[in-house]
Protein backbone atom coordinates (compact mmCIF):
# COMPACT_ATOMS: atom_id res chain seq x y z
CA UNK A 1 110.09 81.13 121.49
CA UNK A 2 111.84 83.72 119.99
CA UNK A 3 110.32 86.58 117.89
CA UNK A 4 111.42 86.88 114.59
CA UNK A 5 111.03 90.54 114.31
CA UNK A 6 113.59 90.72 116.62
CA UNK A 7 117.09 90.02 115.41
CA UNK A 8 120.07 89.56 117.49
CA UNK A 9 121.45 92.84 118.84
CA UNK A 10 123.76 94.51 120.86
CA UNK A 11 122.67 95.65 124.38
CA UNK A 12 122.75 99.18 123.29
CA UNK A 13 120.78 98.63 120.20
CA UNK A 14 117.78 96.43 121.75
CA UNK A 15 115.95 99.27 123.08
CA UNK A 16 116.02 101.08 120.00
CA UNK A 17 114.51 98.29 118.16
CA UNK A 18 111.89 97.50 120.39
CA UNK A 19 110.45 101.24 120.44
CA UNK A 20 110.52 101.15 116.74
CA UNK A 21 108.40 98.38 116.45
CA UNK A 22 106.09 99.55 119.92
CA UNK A 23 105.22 102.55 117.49
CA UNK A 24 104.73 101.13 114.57
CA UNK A 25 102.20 98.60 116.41
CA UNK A 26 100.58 100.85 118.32
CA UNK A 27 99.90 102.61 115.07
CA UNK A 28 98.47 99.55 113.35
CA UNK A 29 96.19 98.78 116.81
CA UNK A 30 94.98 102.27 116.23
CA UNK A 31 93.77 100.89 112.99
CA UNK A 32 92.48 98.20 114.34
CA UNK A 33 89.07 98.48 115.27
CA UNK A 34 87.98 100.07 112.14
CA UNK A 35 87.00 98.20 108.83
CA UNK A 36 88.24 98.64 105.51
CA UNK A 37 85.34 100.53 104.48
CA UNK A 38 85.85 102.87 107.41
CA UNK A 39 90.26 102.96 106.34
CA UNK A 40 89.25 104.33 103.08
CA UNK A 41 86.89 107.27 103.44
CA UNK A 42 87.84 110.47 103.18
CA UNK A 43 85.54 113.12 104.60
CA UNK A 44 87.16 116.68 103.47
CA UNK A 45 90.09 117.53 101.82
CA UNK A 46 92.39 118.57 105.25
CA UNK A 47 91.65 114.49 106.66
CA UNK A 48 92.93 111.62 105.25
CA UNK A 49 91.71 108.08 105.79
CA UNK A 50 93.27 105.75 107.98
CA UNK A 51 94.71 103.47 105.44
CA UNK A 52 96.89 106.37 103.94
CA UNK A 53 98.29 107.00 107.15
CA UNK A 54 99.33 103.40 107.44
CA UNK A 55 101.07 103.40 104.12
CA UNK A 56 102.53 107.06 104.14
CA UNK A 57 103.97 106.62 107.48
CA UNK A 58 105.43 103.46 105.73
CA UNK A 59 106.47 105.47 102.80
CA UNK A 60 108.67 107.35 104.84
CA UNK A 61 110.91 105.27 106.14
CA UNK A 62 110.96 103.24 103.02
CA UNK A 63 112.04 106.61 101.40
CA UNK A 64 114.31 108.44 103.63
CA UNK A 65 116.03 105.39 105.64
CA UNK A 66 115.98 102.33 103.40
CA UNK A 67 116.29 103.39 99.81
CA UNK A 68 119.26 105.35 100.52
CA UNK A 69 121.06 103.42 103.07
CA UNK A 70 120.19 100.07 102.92
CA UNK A 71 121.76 98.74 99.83
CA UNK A 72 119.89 95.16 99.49
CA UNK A 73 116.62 96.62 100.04
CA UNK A 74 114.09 96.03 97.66
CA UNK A 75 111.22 98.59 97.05
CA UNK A 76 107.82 97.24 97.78
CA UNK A 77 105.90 99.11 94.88
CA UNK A 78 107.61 101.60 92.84
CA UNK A 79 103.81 103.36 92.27
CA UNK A 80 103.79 103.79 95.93
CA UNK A 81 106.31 106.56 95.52
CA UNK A 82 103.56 108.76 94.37
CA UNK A 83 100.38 107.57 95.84
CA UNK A 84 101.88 107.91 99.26
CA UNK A 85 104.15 111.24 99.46
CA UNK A 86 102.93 113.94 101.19
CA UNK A 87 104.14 117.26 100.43
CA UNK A 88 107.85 116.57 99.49
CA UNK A 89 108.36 117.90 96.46
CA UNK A 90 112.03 117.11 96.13
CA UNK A 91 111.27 113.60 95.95
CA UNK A 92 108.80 114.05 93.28
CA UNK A 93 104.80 114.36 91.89
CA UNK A 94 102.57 112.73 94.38
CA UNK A 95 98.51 111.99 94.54
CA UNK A 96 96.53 115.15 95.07
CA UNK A 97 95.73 115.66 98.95
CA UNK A 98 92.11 116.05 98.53
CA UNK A 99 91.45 112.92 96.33
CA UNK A 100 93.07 110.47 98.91
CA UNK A 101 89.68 108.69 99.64
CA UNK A 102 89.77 107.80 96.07
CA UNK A 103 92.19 105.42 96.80
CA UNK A 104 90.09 102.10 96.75
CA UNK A 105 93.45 100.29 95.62
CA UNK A 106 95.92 99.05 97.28
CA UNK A 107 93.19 97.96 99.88
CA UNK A 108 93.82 97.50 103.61
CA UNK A 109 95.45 93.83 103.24
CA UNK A 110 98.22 95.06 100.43
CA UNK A 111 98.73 98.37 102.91
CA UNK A 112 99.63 96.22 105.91
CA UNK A 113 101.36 93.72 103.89
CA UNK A 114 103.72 97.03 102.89
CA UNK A 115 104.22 97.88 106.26
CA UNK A 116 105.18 94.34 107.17
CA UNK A 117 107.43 94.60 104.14
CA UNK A 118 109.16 97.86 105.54
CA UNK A 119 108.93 97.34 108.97
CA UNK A 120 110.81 93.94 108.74
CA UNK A 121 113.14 95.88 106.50
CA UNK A 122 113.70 98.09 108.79
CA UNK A 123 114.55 95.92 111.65
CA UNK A 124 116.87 94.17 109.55
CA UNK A 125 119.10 97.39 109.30
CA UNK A 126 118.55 98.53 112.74
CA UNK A 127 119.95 95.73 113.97
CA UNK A 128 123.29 95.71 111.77
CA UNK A 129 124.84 98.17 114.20
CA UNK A 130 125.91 100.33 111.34
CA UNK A 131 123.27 103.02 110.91
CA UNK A 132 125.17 105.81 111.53
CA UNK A 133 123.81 109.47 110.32
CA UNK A 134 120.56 107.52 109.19
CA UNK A 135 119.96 107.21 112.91
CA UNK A 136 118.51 111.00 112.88
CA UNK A 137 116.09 110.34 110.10
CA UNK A 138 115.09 106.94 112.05
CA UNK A 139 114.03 109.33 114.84
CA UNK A 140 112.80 111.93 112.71
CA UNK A 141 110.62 109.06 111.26
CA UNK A 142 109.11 107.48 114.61
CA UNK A 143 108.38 110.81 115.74
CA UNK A 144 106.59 111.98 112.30
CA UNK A 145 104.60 108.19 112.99
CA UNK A 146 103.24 109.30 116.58
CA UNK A 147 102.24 112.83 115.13
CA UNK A 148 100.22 110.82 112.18
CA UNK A 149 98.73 108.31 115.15
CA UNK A 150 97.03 111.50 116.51
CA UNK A 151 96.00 112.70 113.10
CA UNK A 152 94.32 108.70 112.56
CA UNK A 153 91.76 109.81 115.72
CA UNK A 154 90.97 113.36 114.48
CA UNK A 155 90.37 112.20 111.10
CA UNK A 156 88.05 109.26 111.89
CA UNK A 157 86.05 111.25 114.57
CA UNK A 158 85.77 113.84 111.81
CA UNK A 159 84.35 110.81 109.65
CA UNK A 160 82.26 109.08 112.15
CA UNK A 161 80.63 112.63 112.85
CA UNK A 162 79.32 112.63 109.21
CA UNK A 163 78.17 109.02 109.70
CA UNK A 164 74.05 109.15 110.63
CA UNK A 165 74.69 106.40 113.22
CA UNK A 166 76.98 108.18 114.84
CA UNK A 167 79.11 105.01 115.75
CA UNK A 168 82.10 105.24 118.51
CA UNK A 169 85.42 104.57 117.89
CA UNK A 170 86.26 103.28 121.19
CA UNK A 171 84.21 103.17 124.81
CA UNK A 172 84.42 106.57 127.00
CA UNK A 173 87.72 107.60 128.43
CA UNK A 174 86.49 108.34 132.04
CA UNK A 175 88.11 111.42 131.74
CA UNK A 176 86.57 114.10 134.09
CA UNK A 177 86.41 118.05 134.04
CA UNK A 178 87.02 120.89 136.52
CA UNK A 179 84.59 123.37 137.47
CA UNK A 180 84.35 126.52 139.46
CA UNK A 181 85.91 129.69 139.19
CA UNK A 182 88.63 130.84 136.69
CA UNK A 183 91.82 131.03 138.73
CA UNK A 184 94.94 133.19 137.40
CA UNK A 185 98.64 132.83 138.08
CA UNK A 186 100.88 136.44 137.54
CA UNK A 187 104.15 136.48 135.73
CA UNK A 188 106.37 139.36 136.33
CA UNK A 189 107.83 141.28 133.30
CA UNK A 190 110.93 140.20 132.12
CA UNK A 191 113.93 138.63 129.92
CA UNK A 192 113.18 135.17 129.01
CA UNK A 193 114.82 131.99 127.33
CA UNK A 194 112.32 129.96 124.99
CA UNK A 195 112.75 127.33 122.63
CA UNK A 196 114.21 123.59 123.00
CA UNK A 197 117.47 123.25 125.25
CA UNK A 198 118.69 120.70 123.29
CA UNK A 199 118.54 117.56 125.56
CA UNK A 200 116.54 115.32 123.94
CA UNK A 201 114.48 115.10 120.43
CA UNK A 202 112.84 118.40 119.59
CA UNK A 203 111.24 118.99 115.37
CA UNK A 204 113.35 121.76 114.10
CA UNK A 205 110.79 124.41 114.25
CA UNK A 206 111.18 124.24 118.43
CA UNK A 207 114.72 126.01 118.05
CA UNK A 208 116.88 127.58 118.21
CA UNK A 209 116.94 128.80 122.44
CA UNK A 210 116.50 132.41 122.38
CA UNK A 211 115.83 135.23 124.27
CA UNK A 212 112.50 137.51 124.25
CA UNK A 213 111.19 140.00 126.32
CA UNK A 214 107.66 139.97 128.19
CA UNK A 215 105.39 142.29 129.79
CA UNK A 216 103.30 141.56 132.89
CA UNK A 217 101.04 139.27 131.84
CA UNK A 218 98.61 136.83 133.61
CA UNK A 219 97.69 133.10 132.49
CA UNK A 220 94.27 131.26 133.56
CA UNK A 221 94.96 128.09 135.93
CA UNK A 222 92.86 125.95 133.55
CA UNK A 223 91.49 125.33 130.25
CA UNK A 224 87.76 127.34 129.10
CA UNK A 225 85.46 124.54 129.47
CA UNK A 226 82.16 123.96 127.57
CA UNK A 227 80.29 125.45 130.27
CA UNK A 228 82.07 128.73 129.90
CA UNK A 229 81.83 128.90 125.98
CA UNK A 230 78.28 127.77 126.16
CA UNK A 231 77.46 131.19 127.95
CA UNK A 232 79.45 132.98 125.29
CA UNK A 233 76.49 131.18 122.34
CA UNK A 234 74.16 131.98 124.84
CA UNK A 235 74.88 135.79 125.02
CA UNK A 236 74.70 135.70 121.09
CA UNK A 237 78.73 135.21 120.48
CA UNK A 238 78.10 133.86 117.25
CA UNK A 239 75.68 136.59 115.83
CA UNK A 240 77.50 139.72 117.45
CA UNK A 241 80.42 140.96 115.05
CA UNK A 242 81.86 142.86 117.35
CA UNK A 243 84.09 140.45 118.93
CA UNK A 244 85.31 138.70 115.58
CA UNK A 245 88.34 139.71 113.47
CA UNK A 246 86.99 140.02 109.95
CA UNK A 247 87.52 136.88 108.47
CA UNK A 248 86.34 135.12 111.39
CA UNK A 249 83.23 136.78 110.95
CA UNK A 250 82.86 135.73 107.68
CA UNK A 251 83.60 131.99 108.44
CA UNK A 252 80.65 132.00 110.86
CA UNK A 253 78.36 133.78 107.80
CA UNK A 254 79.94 131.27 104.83
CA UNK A 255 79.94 128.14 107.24
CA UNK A 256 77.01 128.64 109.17
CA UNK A 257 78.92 127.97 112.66
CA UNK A 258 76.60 128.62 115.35
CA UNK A 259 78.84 126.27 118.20
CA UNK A 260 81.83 124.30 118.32
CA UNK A 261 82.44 121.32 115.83
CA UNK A 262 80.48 118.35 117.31
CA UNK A 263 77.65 119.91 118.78
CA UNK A 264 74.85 118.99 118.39
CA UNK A 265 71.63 120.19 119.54
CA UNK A 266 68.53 117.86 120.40
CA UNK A 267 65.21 118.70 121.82
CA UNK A 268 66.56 121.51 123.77
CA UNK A 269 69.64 119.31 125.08
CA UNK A 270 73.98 120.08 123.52
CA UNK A 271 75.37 116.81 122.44
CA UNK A 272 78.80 116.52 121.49
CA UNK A 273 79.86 113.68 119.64
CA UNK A 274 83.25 112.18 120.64
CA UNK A 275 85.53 109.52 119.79
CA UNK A 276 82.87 107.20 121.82
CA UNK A 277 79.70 108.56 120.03
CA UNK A 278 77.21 111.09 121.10
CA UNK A 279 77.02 112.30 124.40
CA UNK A 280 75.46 114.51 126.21
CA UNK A 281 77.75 117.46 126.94
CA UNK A 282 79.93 117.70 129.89
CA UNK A 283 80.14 121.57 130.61
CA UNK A 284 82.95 120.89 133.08
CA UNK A 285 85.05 119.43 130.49
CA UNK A 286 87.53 122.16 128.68
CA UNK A 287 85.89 122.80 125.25
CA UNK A 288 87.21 121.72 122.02
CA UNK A 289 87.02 121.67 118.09
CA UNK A 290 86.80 125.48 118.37
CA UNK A 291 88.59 127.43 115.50
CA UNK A 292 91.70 130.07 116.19
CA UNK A 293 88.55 132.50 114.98
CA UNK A 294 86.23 131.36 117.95
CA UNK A 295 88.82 131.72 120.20
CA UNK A 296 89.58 134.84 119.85
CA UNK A 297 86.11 135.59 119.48
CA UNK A 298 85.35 134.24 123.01
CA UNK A 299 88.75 136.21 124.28
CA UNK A 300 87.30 139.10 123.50
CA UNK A 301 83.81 138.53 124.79
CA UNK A 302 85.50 137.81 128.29
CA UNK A 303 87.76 140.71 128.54
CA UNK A 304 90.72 139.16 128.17
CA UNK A 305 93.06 137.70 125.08
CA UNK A 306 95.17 134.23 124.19
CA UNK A 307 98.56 133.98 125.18
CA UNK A 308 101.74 135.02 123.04
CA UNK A 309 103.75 131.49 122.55
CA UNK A 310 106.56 132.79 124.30
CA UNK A 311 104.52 133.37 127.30
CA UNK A 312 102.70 130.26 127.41
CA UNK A 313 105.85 128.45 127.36
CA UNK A 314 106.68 130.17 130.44
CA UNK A 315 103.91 129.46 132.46
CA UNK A 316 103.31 126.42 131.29
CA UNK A 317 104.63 123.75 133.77
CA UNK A 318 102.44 125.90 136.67
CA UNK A 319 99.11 125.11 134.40
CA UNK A 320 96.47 122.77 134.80
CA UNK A 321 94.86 121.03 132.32
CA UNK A 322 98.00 120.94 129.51
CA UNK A 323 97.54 118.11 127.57
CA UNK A 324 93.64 118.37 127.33
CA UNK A 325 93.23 120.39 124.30
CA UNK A 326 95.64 121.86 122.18
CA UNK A 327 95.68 125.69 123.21
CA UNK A 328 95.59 128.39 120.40
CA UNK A 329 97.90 131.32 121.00
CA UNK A 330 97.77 134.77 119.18
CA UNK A 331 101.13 133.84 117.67
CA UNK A 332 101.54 133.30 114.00
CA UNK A 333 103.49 130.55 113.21
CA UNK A 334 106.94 132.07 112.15
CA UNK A 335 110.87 130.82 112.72
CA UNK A 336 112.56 131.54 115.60
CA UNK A 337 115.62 133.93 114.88
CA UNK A 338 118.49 131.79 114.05
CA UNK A 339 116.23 128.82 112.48
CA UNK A 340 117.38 127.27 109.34
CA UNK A 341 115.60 124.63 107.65
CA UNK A 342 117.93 121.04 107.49
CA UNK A 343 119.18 120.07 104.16
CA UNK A 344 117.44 118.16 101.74
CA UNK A 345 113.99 117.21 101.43
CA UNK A 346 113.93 116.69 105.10
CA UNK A 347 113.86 120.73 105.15
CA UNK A 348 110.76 120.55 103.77
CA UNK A 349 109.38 119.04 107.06
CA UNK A 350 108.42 122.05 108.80
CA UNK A 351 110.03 125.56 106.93
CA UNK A 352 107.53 125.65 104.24
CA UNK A 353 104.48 125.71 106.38
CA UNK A 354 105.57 129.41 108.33
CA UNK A 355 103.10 131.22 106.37
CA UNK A 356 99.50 132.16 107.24
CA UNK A 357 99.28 129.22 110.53
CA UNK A 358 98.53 130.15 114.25
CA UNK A 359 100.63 128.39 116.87
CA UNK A 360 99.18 126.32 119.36
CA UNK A 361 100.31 124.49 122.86
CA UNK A 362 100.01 122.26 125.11
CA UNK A 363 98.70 118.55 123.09
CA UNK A 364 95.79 116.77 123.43
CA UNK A 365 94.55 113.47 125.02
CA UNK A 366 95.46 112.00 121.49
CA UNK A 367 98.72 113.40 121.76
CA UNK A 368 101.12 110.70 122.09
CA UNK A 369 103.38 111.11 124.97
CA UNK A 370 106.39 113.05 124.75
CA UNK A 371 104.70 115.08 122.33
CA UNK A 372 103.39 117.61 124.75
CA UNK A 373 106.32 118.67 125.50
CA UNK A 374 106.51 122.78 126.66
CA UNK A 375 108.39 123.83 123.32
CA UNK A 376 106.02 121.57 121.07
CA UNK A 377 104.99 124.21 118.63
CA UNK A 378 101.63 122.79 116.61
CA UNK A 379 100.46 124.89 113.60
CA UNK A 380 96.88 125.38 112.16
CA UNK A 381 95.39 127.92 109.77
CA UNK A 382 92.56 130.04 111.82
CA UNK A 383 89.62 128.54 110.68
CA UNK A 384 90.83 124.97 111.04
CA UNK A 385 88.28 122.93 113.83
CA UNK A 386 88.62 119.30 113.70
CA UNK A 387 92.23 119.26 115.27
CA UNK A 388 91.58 118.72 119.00
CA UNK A 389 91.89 122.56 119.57
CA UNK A 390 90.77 124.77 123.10
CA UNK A 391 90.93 128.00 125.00
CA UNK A 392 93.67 129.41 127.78
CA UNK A 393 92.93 132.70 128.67
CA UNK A 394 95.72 135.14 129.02
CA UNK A 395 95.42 139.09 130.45
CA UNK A 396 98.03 142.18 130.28
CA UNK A 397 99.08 143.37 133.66
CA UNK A 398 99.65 146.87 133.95
């Protein structure tokens, strides 16, 4: 029987149809084992609940693709326009970030009924052959939906972890550590090309390709694991100043951080609760939910430093481990030389964020794939912990 989603197309235009509507499902099965109650809450001001993913992810296409190309479309809400932007302030006011879990109406059933509304909307024009320029922004749109699918897991772990009954989002992984001894790889000093070669879709902050110079420098074979950083709380890492830069150090006074985010402590035993509830913790598995702050902090306490960016693009694709935690780098997140921010409110996308962010690499096991890509430049602020974010030593070489 055919699928009514899925309107006649050319060959050429099939595939593109299909993975617009595999992402926009997968993001809606993502959803799907949570109740409303559980779509609304908000549990700090940096997370966002579930159902405002679902209807801002919507927003954007409804926004940037339909509105101004599709001429027969037919907006869904007009009050959406401002309960659902972002940050784009060319396209006008919008509901303060940190009041988002106030948002008891539209409940879950009107937010999927939106995304129906767009998503068949959007398949509609996709399949009239004639999208022309509006095919960038289509991408630029799927792409900004996989980056929000990982942001629907780190925001309801961050909830769940509030929760008393510590529920699980979804049954253990199976995923397994690695142990032993910290291996190193050596890089030679030299001229180097980073940034995106252009083949392929790359966010505008991954360009332009440009040259930089390193120093010797040598990279750790594998992510820190909780094993490693438990020896650093052990050895009194979080009550010794001397391996903190100063506003790390008073983050761990203000906040009271006395281990990663997630652990837990019980009779004597570290739990870590994860996106399949409290477990007991695995100190072969790479440690996460650590802060730019404590991972400098343990850096220092082991003698050695994170990477620049530019050097952990380098050595990347001889790593093992990428793709486990996002890796924090001592780079502040700045442009390349060269960069210039697209036209339009699109430019506000990436551009206005280069101020006071630390770059990390590598993605997560949220990360959806192609996302971890070596150029993939993520951005946090230092003290930021409930991102999926972990340690790769790096050493000078003299």
């Amino acid at each position: 029987m055919p699928d009514p989603t899925m309107p006649a197309l050319q060959a050429q235009d099939l595939d593109g149809l299909r993975r617009f509507l595999s992402i926009r499902q997968h993001t809606e099965a993502l959803a799907a084992p949570l109740s409303a109650e559980d779509q609304t809450v908000q549990s700090m001001p940096d997370a966002s609940p579930t159902k405002w993913h679902l209807a801002h992810t919507t927003w954007f296409f409804e926004t940037f693709v339909l509105r101004p190309n599709a001429g027969s479309y037919k907006v869904f809400d007009p009050a959406y326009e401002y309960l659902f932007n972002s940050y784009y302030e060319a396209v006008g006011p919008r509901h303060p970030r940190p009041q988002r879990g106030l948002i008891t109406r539209p409940g879950v059933d009107e937010v999927m009924a939106y995304r129906r509304h767009v998503t068949e909307a959007m398949a509609d024009f996709l399949s009239t052959g004639s999208v022309g320029d509006a095919g960038i922004v289509v991408e630029l749109g799927l792409q900004h939906e996989q980056q929000h699918q990982e942001l629907i897991l780190m925001d309801i772990k961050h909830a769940f972890s509030l929760n008393p009954l510590k529920p699980a989002y979804r049954v253990t992984s199976g995923r397994t550590g690695v142990a032993g001894a910290l291996g190193w790889r050596e890089f030679e000093p030299g001229l180097v090309e980073i940034g995106h070669n252009g083949k392929g879709f790359a966010f505008d902050n991954e360009g332009p390709r440009h040259r930089t110079w390193l120093d010797a420098f040598a990279l750790a074979l594998r992510p820190v694991n909780c094993g490693e950083f438990l020896g650093f709380i052990e050895d009194d890492g979080y009550r010794r100043p001397e391996f903190w830069l100063s506003a790390g150090w008073d983050c761990v006074g203000q906040r009271g951080w006395q281990a990663p985010l997630y652990w837990e402590r019980h009779d004597g035993v570290w739990m870590v609760h994860t996106l399949s509830g409290l477990e007991r913790l695995d100190p072969s598995r790479p440690v996460c939910h650590v802060s730019g702050f404590e991972a400098a902090a343990f850096a220092k306490w082991a003698g050695k430093r994170l990477p620049r960016e530019a050097e952990w693009e380098v050595g990347a694709p001889s790593l093992d481990g990428v793709g486990e935690v996002w890796e924090w780098t001592a780079s502040p997140y700045v442009a390349y030389p060269g960069y210039r921010e697209p036209p339009g409110a699109i430019g506000e996308y990436n551009g206005k964020f280069m101020a006071n962010q630390m770059v990390l690499r590598g993605g997560c096991t949220a990360t959806p794939q192609g996302h971890a890509r070596p150029t993939y430049r993520n951005f946090f602020p230092l003290d930021a912990r409930w991102m999926f974010g972990g340690i790769r030593l790096a050493e000078d070489l003299r």
